[in-house]
N, C-alpha and C. Protein backbone atom coordinates (compact mmCIF):
# COMPACT_ATOMS: atom_id res chain seq x y z
N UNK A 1 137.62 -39.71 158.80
CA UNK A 1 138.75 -39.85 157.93
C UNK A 1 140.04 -39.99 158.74
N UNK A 2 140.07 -38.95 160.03
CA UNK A 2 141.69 -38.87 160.74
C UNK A 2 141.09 -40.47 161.69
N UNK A 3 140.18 -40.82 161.58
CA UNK A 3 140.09 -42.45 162.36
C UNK A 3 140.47 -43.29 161.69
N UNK A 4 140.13 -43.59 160.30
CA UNK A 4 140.92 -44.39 159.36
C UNK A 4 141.98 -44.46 158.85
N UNK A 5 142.87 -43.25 159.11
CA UNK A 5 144.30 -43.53 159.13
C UNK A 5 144.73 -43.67 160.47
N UNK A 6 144.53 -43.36 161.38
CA UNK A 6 145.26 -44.13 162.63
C UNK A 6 145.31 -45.56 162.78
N UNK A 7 143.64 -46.06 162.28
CA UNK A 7 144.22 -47.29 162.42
C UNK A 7 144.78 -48.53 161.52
N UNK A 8 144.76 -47.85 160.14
CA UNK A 8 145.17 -48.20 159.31
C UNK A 8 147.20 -47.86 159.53
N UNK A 9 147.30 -46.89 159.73
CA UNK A 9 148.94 -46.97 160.52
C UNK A 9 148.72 -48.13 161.60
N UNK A 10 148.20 -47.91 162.86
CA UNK A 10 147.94 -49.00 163.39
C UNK A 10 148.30 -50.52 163.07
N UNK A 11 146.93 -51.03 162.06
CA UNK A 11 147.25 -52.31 161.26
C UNK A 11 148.50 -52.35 160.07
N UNK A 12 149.64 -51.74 160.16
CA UNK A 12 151.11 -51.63 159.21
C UNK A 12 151.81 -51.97 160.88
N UNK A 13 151.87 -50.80 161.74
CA UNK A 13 152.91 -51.31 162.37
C UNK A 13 152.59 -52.74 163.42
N UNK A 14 151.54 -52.94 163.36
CA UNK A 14 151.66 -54.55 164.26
C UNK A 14 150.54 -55.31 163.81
N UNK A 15 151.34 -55.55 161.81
CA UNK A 15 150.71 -56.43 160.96
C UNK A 15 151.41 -57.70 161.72
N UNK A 16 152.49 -57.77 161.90
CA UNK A 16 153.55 -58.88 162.05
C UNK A 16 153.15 -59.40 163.55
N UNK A 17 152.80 -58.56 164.28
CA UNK A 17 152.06 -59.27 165.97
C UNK A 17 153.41 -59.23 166.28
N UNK A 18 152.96 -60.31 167.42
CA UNK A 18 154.05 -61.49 168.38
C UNK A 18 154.99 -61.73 168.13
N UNK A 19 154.44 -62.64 166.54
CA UNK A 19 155.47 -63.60 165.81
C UNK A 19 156.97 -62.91 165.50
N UNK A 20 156.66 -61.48 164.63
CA UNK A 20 157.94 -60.88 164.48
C UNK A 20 158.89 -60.52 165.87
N UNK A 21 158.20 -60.02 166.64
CA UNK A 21 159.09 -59.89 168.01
C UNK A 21 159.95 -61.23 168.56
N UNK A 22 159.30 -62.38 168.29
CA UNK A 22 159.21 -63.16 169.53
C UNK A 22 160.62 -64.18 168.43
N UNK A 23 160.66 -63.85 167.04
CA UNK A 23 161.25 -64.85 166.18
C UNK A 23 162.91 -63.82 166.16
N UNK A 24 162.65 -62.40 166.48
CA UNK A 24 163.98 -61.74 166.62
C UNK A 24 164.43 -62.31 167.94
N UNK A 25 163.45 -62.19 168.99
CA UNK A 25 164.56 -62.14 169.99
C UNK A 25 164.95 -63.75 170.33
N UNK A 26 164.19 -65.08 170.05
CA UNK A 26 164.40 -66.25 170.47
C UNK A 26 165.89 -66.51 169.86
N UNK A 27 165.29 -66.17 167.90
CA UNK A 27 166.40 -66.57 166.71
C UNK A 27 167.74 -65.30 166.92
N UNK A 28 167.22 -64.23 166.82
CA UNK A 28 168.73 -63.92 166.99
C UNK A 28 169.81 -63.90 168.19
N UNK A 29 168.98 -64.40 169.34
CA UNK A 29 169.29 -64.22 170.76
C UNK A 29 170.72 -65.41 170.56
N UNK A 30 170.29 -66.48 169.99
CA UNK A 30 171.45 -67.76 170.18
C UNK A 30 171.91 -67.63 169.15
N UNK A 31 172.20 -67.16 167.84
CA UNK A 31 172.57 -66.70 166.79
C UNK A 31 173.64 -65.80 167.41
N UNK A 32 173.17 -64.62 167.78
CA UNK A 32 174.03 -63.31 168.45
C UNK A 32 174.73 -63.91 169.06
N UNK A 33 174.30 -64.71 170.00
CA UNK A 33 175.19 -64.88 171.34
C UNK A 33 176.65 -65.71 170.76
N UNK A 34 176.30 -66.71 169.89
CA UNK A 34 177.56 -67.59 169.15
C UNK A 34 178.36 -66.81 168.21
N UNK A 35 177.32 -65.53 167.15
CA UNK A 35 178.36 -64.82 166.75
C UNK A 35 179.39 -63.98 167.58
N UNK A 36 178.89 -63.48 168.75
CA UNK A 36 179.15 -62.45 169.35
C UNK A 36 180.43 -63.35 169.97
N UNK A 37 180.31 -64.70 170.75
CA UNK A 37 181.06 -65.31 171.18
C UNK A 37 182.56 -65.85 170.02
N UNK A 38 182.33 -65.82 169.18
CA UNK A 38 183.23 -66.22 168.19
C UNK A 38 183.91 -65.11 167.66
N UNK A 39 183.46 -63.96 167.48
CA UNK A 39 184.11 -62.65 167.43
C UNK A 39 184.84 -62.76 168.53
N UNK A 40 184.63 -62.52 169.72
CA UNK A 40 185.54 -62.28 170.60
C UNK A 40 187.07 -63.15 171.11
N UNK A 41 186.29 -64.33 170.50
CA UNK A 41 187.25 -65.45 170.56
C UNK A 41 188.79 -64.94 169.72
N UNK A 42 188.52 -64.39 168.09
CA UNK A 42 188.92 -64.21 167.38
C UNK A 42 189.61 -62.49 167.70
N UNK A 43 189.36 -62.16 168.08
CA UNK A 43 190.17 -60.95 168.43
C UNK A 43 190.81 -61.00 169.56
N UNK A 44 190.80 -62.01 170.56
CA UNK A 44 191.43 -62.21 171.82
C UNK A 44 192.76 -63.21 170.70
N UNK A 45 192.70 -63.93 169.76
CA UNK A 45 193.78 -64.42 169.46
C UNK A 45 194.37 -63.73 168.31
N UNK A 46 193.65 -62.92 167.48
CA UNK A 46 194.59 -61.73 167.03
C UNK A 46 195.46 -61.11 167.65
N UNK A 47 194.75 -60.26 169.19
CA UNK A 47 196.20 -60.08 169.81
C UNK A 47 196.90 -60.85 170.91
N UNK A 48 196.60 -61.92 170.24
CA UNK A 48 198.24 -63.10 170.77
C UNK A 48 199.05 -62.94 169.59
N UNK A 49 198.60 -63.48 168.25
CA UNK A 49 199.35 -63.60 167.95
C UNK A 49 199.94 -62.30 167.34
N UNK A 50 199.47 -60.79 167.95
CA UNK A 50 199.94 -59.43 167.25
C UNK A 50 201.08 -59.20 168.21
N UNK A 51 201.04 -59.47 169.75
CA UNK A 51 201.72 -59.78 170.68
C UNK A 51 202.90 -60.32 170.31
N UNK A 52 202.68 -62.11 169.83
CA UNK A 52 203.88 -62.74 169.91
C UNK A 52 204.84 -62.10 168.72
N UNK A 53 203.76 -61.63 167.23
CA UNK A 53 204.82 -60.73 166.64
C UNK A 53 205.62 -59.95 166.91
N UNK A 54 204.83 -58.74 167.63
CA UNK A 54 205.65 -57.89 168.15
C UNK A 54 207.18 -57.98 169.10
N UNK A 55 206.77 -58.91 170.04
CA UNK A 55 207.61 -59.42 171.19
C UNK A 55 208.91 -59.93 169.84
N UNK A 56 208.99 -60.57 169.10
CA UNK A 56 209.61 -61.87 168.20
C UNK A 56 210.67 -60.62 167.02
N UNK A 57 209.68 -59.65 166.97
CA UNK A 57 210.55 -58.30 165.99
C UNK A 57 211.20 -57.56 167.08
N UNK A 58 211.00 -57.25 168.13
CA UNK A 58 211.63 -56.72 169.15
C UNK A 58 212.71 -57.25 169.56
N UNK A 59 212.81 -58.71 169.30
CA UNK A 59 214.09 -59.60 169.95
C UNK A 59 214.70 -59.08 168.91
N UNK A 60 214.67 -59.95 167.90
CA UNK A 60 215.41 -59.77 166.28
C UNK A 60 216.08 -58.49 165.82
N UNK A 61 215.63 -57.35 166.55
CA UNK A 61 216.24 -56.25 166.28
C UNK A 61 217.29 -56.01 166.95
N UNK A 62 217.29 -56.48 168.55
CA UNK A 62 218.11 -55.85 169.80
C UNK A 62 219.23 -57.30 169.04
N UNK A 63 220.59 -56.49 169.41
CA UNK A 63 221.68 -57.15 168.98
C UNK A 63 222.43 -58.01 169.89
N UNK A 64 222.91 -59.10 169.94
CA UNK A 64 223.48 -59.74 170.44
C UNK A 64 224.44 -60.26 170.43
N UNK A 65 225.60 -60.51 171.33
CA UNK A 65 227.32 -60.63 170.76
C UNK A 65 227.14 -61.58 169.67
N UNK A 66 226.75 -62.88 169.55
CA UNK A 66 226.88 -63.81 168.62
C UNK A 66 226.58 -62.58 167.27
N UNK A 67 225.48 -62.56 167.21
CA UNK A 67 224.75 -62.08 165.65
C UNK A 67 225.95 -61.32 165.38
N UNK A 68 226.31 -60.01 166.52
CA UNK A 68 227.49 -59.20 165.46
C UNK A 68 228.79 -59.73 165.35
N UNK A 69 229.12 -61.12 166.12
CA UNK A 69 230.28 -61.21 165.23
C UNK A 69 230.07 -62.34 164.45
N UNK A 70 229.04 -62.57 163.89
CA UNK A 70 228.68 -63.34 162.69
C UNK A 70 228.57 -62.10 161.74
N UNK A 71 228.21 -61.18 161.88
CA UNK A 71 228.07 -59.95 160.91
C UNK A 71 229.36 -59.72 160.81
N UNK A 72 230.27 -59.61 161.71
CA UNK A 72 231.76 -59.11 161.59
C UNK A 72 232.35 -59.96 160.95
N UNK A 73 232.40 -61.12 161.16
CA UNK A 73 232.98 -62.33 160.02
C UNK A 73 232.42 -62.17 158.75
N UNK A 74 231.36 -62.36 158.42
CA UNK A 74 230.82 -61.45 157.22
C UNK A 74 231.40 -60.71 156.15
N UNK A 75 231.44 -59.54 156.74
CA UNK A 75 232.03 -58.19 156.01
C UNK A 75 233.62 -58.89 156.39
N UNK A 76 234.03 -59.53 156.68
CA UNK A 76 235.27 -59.47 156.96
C UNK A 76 235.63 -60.83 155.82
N UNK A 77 234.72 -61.28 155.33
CA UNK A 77 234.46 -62.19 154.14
C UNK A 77 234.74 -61.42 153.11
N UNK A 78 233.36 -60.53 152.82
CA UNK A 78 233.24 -59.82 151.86
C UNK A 78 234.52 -58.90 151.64
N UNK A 79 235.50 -58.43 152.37
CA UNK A 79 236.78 -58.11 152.04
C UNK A 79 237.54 -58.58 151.34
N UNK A 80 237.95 -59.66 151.92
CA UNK A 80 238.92 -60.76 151.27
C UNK A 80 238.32 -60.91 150.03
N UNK A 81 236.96 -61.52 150.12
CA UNK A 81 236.41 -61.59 148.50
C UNK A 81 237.05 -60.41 147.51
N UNK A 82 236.84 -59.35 148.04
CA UNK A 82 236.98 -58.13 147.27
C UNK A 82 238.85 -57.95 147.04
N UNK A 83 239.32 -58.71 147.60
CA UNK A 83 241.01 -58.32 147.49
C UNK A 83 241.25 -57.02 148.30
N UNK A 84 240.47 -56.65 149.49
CA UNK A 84 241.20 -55.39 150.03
C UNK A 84 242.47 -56.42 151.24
N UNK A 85 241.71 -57.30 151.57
CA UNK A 85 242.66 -57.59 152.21
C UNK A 85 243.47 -59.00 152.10
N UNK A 86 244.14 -59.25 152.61
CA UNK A 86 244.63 -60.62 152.11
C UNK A 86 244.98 -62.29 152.93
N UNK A 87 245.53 -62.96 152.90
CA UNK A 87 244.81 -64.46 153.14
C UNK A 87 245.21 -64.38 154.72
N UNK A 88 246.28 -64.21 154.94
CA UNK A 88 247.37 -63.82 155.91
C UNK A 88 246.43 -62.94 157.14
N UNK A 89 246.25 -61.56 156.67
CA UNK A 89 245.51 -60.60 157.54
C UNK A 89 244.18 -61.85 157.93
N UNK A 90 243.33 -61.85 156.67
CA UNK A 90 242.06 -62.77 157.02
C UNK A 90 241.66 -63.60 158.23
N UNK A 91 242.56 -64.75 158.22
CA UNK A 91 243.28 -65.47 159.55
C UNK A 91 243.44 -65.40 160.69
N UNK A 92 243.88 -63.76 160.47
CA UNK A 92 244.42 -63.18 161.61
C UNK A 92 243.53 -62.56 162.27
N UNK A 93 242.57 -62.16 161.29
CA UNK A 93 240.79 -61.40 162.24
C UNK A 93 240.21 -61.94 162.58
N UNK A 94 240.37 -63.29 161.18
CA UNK A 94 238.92 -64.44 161.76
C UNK A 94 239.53 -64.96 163.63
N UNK A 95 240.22 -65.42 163.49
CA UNK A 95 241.08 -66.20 165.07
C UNK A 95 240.38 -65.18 166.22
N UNK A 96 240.39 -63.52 165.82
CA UNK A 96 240.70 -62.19 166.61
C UNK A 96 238.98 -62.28 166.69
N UNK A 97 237.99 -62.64 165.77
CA UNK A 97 236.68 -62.61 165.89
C UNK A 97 235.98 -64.03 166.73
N UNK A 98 237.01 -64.48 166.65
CA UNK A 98 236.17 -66.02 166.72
C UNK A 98 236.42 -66.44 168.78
C-alpha cells in the first residue's frame, strides 16, 4: 500500500517530464530576458526624466534679478490699479525698477 502511493506521488510530480522543464526555461528564458530588458530600460528613463523635473523645479524656485523685478513691476501695477498710488509716483518706480 505505502508502495503505491510513492509512486503514484511519483507519477503527479513528473507527469509533465522534460517537456515542462525544458518549455519554462527555453520560453521564458527570451521572454524574461526582453521583459526584464524593457523594464529596466523604462526605469532608467523614469529617472531622467524625475531628474530633469527635479533639476527644472529647483531652477524655477531659486530667484533671479530679472523674475523679481518683473514681480516688482507687478505689484507696483497692481497699486496704481488700486489708486494707492498715482500716475506721477508710478513713472517714477517704474524708470527706478527698470
Amino acid at each position: 500500500m505505502l508502495t503505491g502511493l510513492v509512486e503514484q506521488a511519483h507519477a503527479q510530480y513528473g507527469g509533465y517530464g522534460d517537456w515542462h522543464r525544458g518549455m519554462m526555461d527555453w520560453g521564458m528564458g527570451w521572454f524574461g530576458g526582453i521583459f526584464m530588458l524593457i523594464f529596466w530600460i523604462l526605469v532608467i528613463i523614469g529617472l531622467v526624466f524625475l531628474i530633469k523635473w527635479l533639476v527644472q523645479n529647483t531652477r524655477a524656485g531659486s530667484s533671479s534679478p530679472r523674475s523679481e523685478s518683473s514681480r516688482a513691476l507687478d505689484i507696483l501695477k497692481e497699486r496704481y490699479a488700486r489708486g494707492e498710488i498715482d500716475k506721477q509716483e508710478f513713472e517714477e518706480k517704474k524708470r527706478d525698477l527698470s
